[in-house]
C-alpha atoms as a PDB file:
ATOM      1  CA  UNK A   1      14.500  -0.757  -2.248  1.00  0.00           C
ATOM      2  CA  UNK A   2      16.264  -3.919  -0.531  1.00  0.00           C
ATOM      3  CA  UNK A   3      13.609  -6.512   1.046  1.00  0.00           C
ATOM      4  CA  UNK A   4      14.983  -6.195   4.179  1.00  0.00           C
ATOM      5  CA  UNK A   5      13.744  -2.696   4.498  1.00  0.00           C
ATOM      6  CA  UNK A   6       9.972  -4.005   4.910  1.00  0.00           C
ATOM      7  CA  UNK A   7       7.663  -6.916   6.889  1.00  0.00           C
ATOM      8  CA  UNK A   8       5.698  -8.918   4.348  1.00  0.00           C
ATOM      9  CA  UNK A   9       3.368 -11.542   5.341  1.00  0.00           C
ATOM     10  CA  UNK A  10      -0.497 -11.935   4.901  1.00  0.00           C
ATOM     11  CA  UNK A  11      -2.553 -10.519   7.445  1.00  0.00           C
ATOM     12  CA  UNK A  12      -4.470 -12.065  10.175  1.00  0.00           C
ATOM     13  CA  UNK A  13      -7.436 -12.850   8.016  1.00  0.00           C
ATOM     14  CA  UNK A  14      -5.397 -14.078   4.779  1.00  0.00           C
ATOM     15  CA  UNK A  15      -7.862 -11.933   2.313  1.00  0.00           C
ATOM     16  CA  UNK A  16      -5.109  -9.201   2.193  1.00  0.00           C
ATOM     17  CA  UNK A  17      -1.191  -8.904   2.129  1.00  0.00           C
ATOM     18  CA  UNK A  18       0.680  -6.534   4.200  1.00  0.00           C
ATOM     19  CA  UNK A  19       3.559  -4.788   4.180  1.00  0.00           C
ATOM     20  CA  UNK A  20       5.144  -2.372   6.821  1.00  0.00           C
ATOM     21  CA  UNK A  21       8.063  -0.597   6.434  1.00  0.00           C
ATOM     22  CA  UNK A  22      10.375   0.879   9.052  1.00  0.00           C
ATOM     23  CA  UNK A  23      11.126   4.256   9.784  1.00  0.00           C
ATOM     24  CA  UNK A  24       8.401   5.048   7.193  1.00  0.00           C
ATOM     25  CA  UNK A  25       5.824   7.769   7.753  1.00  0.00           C
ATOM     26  CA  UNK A  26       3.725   8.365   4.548  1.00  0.00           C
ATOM     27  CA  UNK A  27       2.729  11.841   3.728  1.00  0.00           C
ATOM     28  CA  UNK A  28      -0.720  11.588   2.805  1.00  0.00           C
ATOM     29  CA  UNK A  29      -1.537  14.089   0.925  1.00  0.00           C
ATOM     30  CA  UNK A  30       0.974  13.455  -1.514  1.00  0.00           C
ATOM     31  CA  UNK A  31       0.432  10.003  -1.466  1.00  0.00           C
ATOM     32  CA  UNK A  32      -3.170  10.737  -2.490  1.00  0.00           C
ATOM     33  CA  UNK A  33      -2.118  12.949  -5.531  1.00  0.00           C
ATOM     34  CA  UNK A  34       0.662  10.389  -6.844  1.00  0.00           C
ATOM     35  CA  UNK A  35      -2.659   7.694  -6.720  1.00  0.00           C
ATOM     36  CA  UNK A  36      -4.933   9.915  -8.296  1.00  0.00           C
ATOM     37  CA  UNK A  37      -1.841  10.539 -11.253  1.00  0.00           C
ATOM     38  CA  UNK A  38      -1.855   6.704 -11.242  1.00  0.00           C
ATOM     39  CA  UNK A  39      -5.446   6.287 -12.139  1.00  0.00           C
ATOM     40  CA  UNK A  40      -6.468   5.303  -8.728  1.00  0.00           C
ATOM     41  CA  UNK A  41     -10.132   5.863  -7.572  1.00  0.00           C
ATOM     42  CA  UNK A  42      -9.950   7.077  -3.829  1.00  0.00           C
ATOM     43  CA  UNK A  43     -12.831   5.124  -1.825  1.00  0.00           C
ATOM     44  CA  UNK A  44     -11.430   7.428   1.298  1.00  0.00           C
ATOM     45  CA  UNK A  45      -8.818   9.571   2.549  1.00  0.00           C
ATOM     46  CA  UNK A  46      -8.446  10.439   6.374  1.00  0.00           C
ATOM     47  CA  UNK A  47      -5.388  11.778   8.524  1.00  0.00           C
ATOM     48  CA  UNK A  48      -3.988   8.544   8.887  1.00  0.00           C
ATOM     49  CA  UNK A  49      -5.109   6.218   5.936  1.00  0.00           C
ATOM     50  CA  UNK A  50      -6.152   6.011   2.377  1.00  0.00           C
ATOM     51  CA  UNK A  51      -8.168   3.357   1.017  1.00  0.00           C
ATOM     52  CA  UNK A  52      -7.828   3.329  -2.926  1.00  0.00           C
ATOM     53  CA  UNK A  53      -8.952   1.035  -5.814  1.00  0.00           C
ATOM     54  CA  UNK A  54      -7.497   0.190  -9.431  1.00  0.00           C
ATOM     55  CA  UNK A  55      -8.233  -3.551 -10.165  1.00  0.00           C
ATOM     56  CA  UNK A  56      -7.359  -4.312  -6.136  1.00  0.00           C
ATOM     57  CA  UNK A  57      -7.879  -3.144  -3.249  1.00  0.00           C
ATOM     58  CA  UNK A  58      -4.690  -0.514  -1.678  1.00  0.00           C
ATOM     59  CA  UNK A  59      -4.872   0.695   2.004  1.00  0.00           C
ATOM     60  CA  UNK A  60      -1.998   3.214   2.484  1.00  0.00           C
ATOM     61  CA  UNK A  61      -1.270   4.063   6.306  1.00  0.00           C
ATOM     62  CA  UNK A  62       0.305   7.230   7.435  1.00  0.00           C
ATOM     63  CA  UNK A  63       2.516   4.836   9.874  1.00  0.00           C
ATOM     64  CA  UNK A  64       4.624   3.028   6.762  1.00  0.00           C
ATOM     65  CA  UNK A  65       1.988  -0.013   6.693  1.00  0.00           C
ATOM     66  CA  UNK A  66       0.181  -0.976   3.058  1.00  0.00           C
ATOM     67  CA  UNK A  67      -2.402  -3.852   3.171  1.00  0.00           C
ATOM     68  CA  UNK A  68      -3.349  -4.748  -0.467  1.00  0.00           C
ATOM     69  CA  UNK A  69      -6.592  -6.579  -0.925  1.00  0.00           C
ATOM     70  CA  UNK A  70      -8.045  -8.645  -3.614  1.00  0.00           C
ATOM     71  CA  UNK A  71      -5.036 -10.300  -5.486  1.00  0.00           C
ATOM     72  CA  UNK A  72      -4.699 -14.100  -4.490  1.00  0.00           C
ATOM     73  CA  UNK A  73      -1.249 -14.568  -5.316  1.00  0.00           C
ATOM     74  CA  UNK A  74       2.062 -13.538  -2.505  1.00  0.00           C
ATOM     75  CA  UNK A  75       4.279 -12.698  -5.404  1.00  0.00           C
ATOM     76  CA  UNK A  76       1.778 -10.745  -7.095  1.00  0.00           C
ATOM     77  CA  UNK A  77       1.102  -8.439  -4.173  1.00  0.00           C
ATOM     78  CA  UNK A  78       4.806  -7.860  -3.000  1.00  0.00           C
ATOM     79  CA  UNK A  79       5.513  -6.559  -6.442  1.00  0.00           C
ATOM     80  CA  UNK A  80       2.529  -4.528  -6.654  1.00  0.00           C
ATOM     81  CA  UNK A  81       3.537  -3.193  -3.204  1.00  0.00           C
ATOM     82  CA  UNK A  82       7.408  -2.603  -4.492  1.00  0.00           C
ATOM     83  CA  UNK A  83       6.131  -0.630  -7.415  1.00  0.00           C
ATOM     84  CA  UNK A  84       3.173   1.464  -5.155  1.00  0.00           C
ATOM     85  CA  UNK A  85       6.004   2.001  -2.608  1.00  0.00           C
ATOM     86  CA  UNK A  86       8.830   2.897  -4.987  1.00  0.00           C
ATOM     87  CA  UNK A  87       6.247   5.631  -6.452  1.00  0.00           C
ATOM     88  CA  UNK A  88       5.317   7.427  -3.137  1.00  0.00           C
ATOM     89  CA  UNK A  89       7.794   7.071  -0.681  1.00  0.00           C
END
């Protein structure tokens, strides 16, 4: 995945990072199983988002957007998001 593919920045409220891809739309239910394989607790799963857990907070939106919650660092959350995204897309 080049960087140019995505939007990073941290969202409005700086407690999370986002990232949203272009031309992405998720398929949720198989984004659900590959978290679930990935030891993932799933706090919820809708038609258009699932909220997960492992260590952080991962929001997963059928539109190509992830918002990761609960890890302070920029660089540490853009690699977590490569990795998530490089596993489900």
């Amino acid at each position: 995945m080049k960087d140019d593919l995505f939007v990073f920045k941290p969202c409005k409220t700086k407690a999370a990072f986002q990232a949203n891809f272009e031309n992405i739309k998720f398929d949720l239910e198989k984004v659900k199983k590959i978290l679930e394989k990935e030891n993932y607790k799933i706090e919820l799963s809708l038609n258009d988002l699932i909220i997960a857990k492992k260590g952080y907070m991962l929001n997963v939106f059928k539109n190509g957007k992830i918002l990761i919650k609960e890890i302070k660092e920029e660089s540490v959350a853009k690699k977590t998001i490569k990795e998530i995204y490089k596993k489900i897309k």
